[in-house]
C-alpha atoms as a PDB file:
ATOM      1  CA  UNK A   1      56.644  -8.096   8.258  1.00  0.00           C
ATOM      2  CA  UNK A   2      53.498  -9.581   6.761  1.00  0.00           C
ATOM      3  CA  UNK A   3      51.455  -7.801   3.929  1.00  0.00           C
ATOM      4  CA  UNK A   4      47.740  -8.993   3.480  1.00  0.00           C
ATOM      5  CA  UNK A   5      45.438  -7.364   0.690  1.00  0.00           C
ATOM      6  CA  UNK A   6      41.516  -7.547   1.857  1.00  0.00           C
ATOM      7  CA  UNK A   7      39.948  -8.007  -1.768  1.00  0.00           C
ATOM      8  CA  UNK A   8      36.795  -7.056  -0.720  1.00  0.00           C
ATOM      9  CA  UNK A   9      37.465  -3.906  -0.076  1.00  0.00           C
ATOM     10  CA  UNK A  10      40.230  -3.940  -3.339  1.00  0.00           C
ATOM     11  CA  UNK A  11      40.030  -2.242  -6.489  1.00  0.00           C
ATOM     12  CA  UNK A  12      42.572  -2.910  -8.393  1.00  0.00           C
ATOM     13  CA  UNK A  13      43.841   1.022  -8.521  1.00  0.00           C
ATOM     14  CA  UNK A  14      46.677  -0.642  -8.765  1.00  0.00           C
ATOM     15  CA  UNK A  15      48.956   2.766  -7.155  1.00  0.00           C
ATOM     16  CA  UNK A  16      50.545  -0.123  -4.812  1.00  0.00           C
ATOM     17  CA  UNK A  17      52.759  -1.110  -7.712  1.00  0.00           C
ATOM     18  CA  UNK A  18      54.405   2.486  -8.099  1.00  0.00           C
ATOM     19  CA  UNK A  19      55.662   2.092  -4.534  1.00  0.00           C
ATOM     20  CA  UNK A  20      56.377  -1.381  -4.185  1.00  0.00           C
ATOM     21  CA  UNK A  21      56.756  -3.784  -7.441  1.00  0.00           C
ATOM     22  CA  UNK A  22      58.349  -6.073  -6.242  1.00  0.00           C
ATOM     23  CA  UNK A  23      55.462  -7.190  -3.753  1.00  0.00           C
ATOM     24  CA  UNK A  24      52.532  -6.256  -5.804  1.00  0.00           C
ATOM     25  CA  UNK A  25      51.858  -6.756  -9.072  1.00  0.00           C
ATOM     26  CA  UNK A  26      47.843  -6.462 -11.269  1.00  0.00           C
ATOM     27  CA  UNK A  27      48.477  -8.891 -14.025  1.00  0.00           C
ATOM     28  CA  UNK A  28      46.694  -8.100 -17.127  1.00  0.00           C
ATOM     29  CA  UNK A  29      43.003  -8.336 -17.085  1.00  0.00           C
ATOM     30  CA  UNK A  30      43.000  -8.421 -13.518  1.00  0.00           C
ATOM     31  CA  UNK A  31      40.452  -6.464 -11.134  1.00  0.00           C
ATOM     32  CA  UNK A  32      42.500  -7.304  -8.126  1.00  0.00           C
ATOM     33  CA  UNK A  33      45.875  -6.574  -7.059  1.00  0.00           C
ATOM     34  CA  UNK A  34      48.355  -9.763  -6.412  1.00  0.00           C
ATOM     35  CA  UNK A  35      50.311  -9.859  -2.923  1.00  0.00           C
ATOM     36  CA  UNK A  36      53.676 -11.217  -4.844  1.00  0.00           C
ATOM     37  CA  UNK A  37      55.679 -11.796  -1.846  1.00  0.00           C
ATOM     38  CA  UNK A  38      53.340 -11.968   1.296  1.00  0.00           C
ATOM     39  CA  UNK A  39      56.733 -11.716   3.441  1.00  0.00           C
ATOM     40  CA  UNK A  40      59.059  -9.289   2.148  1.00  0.00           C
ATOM     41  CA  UNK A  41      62.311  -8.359   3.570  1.00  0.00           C
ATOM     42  CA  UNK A  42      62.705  -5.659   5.887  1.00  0.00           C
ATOM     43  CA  UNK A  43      64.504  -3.542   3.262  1.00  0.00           C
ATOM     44  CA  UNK A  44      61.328  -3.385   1.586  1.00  0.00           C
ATOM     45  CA  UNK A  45      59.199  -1.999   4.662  1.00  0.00           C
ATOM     46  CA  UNK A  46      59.271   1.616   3.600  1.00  0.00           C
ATOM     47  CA  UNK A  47      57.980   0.922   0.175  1.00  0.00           C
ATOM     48  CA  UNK A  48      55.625  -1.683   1.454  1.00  0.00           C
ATOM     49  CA  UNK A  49      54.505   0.880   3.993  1.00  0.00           C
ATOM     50  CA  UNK A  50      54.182   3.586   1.334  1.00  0.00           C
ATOM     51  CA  UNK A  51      52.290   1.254  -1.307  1.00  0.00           C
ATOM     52  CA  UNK A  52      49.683   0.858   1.579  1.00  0.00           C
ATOM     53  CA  UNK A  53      49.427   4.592   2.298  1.00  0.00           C
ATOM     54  CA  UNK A  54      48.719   4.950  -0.935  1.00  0.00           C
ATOM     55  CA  UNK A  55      45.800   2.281  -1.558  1.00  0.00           C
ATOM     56  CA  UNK A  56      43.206   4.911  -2.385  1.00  0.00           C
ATOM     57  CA  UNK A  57      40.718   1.808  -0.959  1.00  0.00           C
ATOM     58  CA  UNK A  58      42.880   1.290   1.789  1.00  0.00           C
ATOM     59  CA  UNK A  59      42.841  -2.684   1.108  1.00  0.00           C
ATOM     60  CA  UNK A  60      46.440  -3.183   2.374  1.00  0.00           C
ATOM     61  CA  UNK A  61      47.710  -4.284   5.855  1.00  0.00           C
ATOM     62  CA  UNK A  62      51.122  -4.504   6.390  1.00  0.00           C
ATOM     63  CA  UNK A  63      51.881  -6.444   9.923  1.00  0.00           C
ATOM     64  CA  UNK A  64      54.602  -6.702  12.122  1.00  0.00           C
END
């Protein structure tokens, strides 16, 4: 699985980091979200999956 955050379309909501901490994180001060771990393990595919459901602008793609 690959995870990819399109930060043009990003704004650093930042409800990717309830789901998925481990892979995202919006360090202080930052407008953009921060792909941690572009390659997470598969145990991490359902919140990886979730985090990007729940990107109110949809700026996370999580690939195969």
């Amino acid at each position: 699985m690959h995870v990819t955050a399109d930060y043009d379309l990003c704004e650093g909501h930042g409800q990717c980091l309830l789901a998925a901490p481990d892979v995202f994180d919006l360090p202080d001060g930052a407008e953009k979200v921060v792909v941690l771990n572009a390659d997470p393990p598969e145990d991490d595919r359902e919140a990886v999956v979730r985090a990007a459901a729940m990107c109110p602008a949809q700026a996370l793609h999580v690939d195969d």
